[in-house]
Every structure is written in C-alpha cells, then in structure tokens.
N, C-alpha and C. Protein backbone atom coordinates (compact mmCIF):
# COMPACT_ATOMS: atom_id res chain seq x y z
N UNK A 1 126.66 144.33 132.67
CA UNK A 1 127.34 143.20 133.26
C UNK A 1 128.05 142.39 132.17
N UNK A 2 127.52 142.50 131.12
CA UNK A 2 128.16 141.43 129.99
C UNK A 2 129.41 142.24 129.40
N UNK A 3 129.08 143.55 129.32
CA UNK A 3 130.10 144.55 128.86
C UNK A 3 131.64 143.90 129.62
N UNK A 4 131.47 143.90 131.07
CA UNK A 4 131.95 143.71 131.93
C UNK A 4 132.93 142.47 132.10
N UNK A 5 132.13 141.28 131.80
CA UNK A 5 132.89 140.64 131.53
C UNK A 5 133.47 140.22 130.49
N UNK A 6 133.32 140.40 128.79
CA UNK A 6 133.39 140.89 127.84
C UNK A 6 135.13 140.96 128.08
N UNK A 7 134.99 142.52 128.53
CA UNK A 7 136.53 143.42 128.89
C UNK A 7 137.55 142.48 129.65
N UNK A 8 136.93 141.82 130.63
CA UNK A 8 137.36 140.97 131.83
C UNK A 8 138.44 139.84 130.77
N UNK A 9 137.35 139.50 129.92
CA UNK A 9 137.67 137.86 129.00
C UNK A 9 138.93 138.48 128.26
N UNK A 10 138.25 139.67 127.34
CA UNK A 10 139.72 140.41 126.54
C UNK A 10 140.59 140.69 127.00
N UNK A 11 140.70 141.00 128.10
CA UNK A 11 142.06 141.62 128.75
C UNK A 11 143.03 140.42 128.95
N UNK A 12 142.07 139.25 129.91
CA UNK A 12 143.13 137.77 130.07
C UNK A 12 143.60 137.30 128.97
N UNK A 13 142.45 137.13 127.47
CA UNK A 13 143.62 136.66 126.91
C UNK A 13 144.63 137.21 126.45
N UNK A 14 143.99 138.69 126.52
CA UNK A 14 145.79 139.41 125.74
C UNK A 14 147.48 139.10 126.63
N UNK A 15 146.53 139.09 128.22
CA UNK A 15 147.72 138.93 129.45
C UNK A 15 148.25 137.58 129.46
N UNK A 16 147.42 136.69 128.72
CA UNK A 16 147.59 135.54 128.37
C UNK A 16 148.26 135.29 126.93
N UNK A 17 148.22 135.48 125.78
CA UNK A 17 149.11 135.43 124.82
C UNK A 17 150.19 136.40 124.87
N UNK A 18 150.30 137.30 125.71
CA UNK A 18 151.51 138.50 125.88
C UNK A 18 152.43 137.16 126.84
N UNK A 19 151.99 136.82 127.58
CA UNK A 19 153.22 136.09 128.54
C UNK A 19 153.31 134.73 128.91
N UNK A 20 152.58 134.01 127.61
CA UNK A 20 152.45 132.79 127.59
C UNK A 20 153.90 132.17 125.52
N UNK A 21 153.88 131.40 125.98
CA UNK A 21 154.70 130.73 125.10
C UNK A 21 153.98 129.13 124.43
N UNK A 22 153.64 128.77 123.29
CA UNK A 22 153.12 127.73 123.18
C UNK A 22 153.50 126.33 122.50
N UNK A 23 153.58 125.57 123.21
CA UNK A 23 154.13 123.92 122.97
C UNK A 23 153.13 123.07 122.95
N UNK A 24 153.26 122.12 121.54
CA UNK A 24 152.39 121.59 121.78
C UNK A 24 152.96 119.99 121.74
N UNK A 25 152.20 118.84 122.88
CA UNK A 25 152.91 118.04 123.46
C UNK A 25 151.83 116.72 123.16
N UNK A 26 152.30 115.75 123.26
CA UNK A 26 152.01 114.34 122.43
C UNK A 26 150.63 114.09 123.08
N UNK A 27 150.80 114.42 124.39
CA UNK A 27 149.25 114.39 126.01
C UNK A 27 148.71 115.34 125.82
N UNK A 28 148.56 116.44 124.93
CA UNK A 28 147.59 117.45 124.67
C UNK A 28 148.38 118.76 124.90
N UNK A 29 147.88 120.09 124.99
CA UNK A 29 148.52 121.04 124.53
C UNK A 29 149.28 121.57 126.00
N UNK A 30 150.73 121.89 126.02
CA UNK A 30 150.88 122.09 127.01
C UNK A 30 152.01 123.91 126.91
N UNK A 31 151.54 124.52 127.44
CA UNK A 31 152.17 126.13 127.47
C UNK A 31 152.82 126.39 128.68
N UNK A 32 154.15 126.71 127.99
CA UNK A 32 155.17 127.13 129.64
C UNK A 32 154.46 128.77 129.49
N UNK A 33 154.36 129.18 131.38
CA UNK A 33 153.68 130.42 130.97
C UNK A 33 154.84 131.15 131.93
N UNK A 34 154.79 132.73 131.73
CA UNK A 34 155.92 133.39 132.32
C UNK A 34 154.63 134.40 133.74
N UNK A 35 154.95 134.14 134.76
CA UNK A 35 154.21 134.25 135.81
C UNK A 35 154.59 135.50 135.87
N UNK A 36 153.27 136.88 136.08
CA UNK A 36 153.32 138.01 136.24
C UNK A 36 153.85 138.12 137.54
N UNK A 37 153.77 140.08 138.01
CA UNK A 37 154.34 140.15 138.92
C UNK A 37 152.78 139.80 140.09
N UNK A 38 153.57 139.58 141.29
CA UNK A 38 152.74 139.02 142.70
C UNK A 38 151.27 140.20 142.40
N UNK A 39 151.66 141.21 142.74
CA UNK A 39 150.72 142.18 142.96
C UNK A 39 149.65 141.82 142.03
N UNK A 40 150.06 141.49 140.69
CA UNK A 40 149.37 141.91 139.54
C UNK A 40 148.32 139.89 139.62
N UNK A 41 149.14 139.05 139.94
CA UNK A 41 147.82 137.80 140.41
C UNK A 41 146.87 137.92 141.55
N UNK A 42 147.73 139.13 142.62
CA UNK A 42 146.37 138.92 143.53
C UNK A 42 145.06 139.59 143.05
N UNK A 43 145.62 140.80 142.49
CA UNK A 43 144.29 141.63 141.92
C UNK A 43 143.57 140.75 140.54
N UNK A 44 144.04 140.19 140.26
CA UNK A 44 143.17 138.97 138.93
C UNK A 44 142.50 137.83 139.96
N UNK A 45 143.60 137.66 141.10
CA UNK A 45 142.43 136.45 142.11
C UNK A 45 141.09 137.19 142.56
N UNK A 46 141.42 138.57 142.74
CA UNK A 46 140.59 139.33 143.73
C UNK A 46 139.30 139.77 142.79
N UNK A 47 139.91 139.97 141.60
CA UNK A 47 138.63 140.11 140.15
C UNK A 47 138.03 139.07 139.50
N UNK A 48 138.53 137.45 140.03
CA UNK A 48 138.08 136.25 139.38
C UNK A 48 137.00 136.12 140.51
N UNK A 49 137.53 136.44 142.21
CA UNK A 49 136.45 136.14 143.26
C UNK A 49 134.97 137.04 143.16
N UNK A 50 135.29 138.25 142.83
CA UNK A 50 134.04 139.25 142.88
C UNK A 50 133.37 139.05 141.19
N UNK A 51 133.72 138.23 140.33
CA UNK A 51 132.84 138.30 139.10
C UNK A 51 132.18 136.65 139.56
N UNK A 52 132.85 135.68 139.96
CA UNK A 52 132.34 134.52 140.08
C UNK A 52 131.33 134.79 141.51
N UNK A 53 131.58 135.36 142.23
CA UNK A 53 130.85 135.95 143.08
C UNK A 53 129.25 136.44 142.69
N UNK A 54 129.42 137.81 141.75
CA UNK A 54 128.07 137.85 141.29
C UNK A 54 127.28 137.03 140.65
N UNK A 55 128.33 135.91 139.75
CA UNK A 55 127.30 134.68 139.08
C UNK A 55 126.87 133.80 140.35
N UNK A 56 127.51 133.71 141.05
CA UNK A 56 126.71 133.18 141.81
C UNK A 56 125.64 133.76 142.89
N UNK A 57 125.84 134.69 143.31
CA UNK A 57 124.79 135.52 143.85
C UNK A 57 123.20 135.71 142.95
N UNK A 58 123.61 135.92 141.20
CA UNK A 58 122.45 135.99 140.49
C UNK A 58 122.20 134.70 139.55
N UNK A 59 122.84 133.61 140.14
CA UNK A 59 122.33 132.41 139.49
C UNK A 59 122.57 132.68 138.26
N UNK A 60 123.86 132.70 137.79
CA UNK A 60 124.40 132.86 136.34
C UNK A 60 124.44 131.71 136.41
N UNK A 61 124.52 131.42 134.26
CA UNK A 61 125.31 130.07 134.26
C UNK A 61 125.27 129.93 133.06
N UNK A 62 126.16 128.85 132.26
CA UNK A 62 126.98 129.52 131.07
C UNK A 62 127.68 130.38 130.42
N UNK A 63 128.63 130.82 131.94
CA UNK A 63 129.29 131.54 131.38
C UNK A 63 130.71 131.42 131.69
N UNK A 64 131.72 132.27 130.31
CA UNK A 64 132.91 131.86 130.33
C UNK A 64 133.73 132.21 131.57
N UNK A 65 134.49 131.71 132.06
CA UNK A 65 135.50 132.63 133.58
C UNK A 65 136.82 132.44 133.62
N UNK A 66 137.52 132.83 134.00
CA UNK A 66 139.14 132.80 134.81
C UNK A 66 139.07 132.65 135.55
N UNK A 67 139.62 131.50 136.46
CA UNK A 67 139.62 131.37 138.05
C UNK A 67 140.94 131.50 138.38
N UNK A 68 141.16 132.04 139.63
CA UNK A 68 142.65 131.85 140.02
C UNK A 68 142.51 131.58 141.62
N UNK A 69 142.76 130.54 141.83
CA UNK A 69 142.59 130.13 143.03
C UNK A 69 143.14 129.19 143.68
N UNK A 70 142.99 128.87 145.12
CA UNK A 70 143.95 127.94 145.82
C UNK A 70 142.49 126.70 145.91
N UNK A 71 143.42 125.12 145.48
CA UNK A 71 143.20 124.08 146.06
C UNK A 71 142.54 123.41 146.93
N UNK A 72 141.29 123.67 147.43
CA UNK A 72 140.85 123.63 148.65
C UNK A 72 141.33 121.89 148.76
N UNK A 73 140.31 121.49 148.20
CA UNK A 73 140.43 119.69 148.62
C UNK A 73 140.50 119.13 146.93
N UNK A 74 140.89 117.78 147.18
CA UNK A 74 141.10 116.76 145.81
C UNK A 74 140.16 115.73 146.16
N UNK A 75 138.95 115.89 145.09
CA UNK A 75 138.11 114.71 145.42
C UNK A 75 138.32 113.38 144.50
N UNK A 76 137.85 112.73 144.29
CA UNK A 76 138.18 111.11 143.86
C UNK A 76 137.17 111.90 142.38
N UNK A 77 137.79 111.10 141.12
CA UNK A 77 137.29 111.37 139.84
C UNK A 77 135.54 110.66 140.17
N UNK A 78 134.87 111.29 139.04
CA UNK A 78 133.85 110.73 138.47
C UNK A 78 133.98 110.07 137.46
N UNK A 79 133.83 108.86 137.01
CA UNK A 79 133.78 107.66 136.46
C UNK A 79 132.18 107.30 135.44
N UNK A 80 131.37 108.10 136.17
CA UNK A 80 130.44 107.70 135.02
C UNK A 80 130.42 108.96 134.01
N UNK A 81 130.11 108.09 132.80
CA UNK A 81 130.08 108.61 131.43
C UNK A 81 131.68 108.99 131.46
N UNK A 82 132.31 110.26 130.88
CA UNK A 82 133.16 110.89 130.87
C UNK A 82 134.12 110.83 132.05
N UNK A 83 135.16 110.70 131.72
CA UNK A 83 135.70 110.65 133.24
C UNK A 83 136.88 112.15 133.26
N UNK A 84 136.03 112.38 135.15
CA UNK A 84 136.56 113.81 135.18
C UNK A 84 136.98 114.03 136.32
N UNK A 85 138.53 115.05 135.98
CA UNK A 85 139.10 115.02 137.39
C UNK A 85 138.46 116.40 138.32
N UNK A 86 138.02 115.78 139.87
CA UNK A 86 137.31 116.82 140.19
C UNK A 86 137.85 117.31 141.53
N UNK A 87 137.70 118.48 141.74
CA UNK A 87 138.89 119.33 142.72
C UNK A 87 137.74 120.53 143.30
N UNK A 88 137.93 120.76 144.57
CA UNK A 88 137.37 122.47 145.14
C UNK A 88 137.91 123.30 145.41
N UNK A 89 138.31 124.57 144.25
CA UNK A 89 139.06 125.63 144.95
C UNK A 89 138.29 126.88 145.50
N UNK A 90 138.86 127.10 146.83
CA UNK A 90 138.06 128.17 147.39
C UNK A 90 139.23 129.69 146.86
N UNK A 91 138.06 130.43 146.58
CA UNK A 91 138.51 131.88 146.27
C UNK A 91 138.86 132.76 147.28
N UNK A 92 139.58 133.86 146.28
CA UNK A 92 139.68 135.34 147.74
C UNK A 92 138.68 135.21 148.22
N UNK A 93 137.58 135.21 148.13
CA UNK A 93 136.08 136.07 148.93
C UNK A 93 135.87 134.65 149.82
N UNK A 94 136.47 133.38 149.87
CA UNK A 94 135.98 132.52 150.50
C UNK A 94 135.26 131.14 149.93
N UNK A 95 134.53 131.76 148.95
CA UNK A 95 133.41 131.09 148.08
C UNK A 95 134.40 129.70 147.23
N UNK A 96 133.56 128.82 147.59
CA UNK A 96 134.31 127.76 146.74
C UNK A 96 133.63 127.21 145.85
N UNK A 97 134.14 126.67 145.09
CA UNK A 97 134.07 126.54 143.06
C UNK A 97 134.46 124.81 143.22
N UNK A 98 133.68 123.96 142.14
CA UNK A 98 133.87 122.74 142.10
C UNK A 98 134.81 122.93 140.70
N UNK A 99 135.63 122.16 140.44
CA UNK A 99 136.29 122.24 138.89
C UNK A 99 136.05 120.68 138.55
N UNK A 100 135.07 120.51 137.72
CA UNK A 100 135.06 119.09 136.67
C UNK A 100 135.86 119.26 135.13
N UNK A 101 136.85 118.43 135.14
CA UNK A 101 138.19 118.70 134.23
C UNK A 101 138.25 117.36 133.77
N UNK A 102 137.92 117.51 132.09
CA UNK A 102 137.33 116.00 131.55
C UNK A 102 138.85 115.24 131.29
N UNK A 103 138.91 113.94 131.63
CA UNK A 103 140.32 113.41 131.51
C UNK A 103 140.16 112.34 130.87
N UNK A 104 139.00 112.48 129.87
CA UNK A 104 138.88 111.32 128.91
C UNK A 104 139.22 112.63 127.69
N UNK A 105 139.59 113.87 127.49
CA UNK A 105 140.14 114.76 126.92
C UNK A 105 141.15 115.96 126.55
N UNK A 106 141.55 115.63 128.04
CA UNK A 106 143.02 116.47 128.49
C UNK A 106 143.71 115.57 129.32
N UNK A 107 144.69 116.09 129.62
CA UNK A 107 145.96 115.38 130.57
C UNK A 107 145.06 115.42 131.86
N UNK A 108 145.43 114.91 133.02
CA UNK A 108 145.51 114.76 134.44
C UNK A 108 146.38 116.00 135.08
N UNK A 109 145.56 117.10 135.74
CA UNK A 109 146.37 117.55 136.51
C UNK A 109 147.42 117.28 137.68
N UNK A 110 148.61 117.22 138.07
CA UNK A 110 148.69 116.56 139.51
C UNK A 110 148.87 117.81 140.19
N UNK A 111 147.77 117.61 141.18
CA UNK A 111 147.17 118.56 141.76
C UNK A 111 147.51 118.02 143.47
N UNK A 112 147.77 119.00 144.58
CA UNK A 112 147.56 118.60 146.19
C UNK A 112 146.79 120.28 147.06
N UNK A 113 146.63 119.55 147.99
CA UNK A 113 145.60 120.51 148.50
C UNK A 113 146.72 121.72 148.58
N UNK A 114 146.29 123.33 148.45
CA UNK A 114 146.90 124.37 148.56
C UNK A 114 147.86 124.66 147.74
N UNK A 115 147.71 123.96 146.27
CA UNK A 115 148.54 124.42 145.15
C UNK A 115 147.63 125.54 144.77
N UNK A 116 147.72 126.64 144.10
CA UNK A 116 147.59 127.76 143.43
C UNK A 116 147.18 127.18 141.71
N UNK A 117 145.98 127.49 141.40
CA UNK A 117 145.51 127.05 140.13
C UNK A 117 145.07 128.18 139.27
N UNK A 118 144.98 128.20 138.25
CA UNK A 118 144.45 129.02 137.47
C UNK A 118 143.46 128.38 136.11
N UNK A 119 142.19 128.73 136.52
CA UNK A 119 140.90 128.05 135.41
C UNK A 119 140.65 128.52 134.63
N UNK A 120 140.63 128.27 133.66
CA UNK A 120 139.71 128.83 132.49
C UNK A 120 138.22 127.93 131.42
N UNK A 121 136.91 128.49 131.93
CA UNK A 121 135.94 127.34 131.43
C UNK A 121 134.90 127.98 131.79
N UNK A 122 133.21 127.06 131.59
CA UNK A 122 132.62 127.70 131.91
C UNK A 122 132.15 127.19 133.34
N UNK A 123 131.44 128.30 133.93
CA UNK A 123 131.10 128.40 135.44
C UNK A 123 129.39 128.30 134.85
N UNK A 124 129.04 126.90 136.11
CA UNK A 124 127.00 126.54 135.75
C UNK A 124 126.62 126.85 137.20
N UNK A 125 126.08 127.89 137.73
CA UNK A 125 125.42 127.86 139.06
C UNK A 125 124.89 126.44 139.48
N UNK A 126 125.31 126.54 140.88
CA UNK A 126 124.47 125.25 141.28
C UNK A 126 124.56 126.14 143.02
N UNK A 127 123.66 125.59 144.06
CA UNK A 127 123.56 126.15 145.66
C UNK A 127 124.88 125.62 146.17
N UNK A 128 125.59 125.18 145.68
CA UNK A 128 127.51 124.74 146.44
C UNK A 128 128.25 125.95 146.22
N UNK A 129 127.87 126.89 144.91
CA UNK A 129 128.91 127.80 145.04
C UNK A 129 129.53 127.50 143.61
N UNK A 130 128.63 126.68 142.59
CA UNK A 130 129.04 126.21 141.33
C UNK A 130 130.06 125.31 140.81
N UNK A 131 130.08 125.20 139.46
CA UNK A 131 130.82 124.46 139.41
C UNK A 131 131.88 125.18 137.74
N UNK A 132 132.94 124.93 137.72
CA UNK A 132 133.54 125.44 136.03
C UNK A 132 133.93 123.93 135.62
N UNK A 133 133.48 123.76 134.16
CA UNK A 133 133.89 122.62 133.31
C UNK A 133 134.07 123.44 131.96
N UNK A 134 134.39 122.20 131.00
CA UNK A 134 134.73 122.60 130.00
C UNK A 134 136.08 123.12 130.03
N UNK A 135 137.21 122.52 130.81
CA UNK A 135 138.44 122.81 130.97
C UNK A 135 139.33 122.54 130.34
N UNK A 136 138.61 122.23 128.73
CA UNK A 136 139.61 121.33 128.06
C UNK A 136 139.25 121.36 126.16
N UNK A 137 139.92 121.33 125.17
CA UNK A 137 139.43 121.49 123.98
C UNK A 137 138.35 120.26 123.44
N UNK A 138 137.27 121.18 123.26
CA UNK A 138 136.06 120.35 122.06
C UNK A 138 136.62 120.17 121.00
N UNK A 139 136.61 118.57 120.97
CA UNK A 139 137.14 117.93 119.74
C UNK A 139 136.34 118.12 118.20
N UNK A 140 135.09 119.05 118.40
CA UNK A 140 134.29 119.03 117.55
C UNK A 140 134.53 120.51 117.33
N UNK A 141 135.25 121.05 118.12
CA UNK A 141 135.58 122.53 117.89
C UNK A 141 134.08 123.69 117.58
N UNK A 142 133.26 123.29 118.98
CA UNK A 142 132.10 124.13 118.54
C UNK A 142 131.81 124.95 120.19
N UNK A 143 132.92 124.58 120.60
CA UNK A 143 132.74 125.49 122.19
C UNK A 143 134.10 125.80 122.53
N UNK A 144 134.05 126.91 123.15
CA UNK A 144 135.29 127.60 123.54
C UNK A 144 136.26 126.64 124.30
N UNK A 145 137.43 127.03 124.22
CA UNK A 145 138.58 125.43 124.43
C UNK A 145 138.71 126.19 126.23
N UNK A 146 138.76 125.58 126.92
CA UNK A 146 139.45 125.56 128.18
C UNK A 146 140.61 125.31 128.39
N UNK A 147 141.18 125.71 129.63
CA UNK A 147 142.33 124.76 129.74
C UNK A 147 142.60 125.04 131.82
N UNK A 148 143.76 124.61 132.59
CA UNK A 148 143.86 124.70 134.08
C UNK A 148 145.45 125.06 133.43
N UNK A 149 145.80 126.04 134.66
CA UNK A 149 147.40 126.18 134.48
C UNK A 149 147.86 126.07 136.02
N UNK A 150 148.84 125.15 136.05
CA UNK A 150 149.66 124.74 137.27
C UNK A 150 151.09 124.46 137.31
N UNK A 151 151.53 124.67 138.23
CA UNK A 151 153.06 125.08 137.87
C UNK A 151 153.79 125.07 136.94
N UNK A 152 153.18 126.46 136.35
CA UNK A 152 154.24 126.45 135.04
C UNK A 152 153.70 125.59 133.56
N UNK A 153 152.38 124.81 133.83
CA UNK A 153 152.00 124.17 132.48
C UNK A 153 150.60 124.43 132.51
N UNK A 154 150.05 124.33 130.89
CA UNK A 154 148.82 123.96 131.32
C UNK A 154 148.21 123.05 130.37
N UNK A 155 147.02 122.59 130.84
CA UNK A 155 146.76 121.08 130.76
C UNK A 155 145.01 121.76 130.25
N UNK A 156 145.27 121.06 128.90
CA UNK A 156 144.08 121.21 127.80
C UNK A 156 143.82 119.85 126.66
C-alpha cells in the first residue's frame, strides 16, 4: 500500500512540474498551471477517490494526498488559534473530505460551491470522511509544503 502511494505521489509531482510554470507573488506562491487533457483529470479524480477511499476505510492518517474534487459546501473559517479557511469537497466515489487551509499562512482561496479544486496535503481520518490540512508551506520548513489549485492558480 505504501509502495502504492509512493508511485501515486511521484507520478503527480512529475505531472505537476511537467505542466506547471512557477511565479512567485508578494501573497505567497502562486503557479499558473497548464490543465491536462479532460480524460486524463477524471482518471486522477477517480485515483484521488479510491486511495482517499481506502484511508478512510482503514483509518489512515498522516498521510500525504492529491485531491481533485468538486466543492461541495463553503463553511465559515475557524478563528480559534490559526485561522483556517474551511470547505467540503465531495469526491468521485461520493465520499466527502473536509479541507482546513491555514490563512494565517497562505492566501484565501475564493472558492463557491461546485468549483473544481485540486488538494494537495495531508489527509487525518476522522468518522466524517476526514479531513486534508497542511495546505500550505511550513515556515519552519520541516513538513511537506501543500498547496490548493483553482482556476488556474495556486494558493500556498
């Protein structure tokens, strides 16, 4: 299983520095990305739903993921400690994912229900169907940087 996702992680970022371009912007790092072909996001939605799927089926957690998914709802930030913008996107398989996206460390997504997102962070089991944080660069540079990509930018 680790093999598995391992391959999963290597492959995105290569598909990710092959067709990404990088700018970096005064609000944190922002990358115009060049959007593959259709076919080729549904089968990455359809491989982000069945791996986040098994973490959640076997109560994974800490671990790194790609999400690609639609918008379900926009909930109101959390305010204590850290403040984080928090959103539910439901996947191909149905299963919906909480995203806590720290905005005392990255930009603000502007986000509406049924935009098309793409995550990168880690996924912590919880009985909702989990949650991915860490969507954003450690200023202490001792955990893998995250980031969300939405039309065309992404916000780290």
């Amino acid at each position: 299983m680790r093999k598995l996702v391992l391959i999963v992680l290597v492959a995105a970022a290569a598909y990710y520095a092959y067709t990404s371009q990088v700018h970096q912007a005064a609000t944190g790092t922002v990358v115009a990305e060049t959007a593959g072909p259709p076919e080729a996001l549904a089968a990455d939605a359809a491989e982000s739903s069945t791996i986040l799927g098994r973490a959640f089926a076997n109560q994974q957690s800490n671990l790194q993921v790609e999400v690609i998914a639609v918008v379900d709802k926009v909930l109101s930030d959390d305010n204590d400690g850290a403040k984080h913008q928090r959103f539910v996107v439901k996947l191909a398989s149905g299963q919906t994912v909480l995203i806590a996206h720290n905005i005392d460390l990255a930009p603000r997504v502007p986000l509406a229900e049924g935009d098309r997102v793409i995550v990168y962070g880690e996924y912590e089991w919880n009985s909702k169907g989990g949650v991915v944080h860490w969507t954003h660069r450690d200023p202490a540079g001792r955990h893998i940087p995250g980031w969300i990509k939405h039309a065309g930018q992404t916000y780290q």
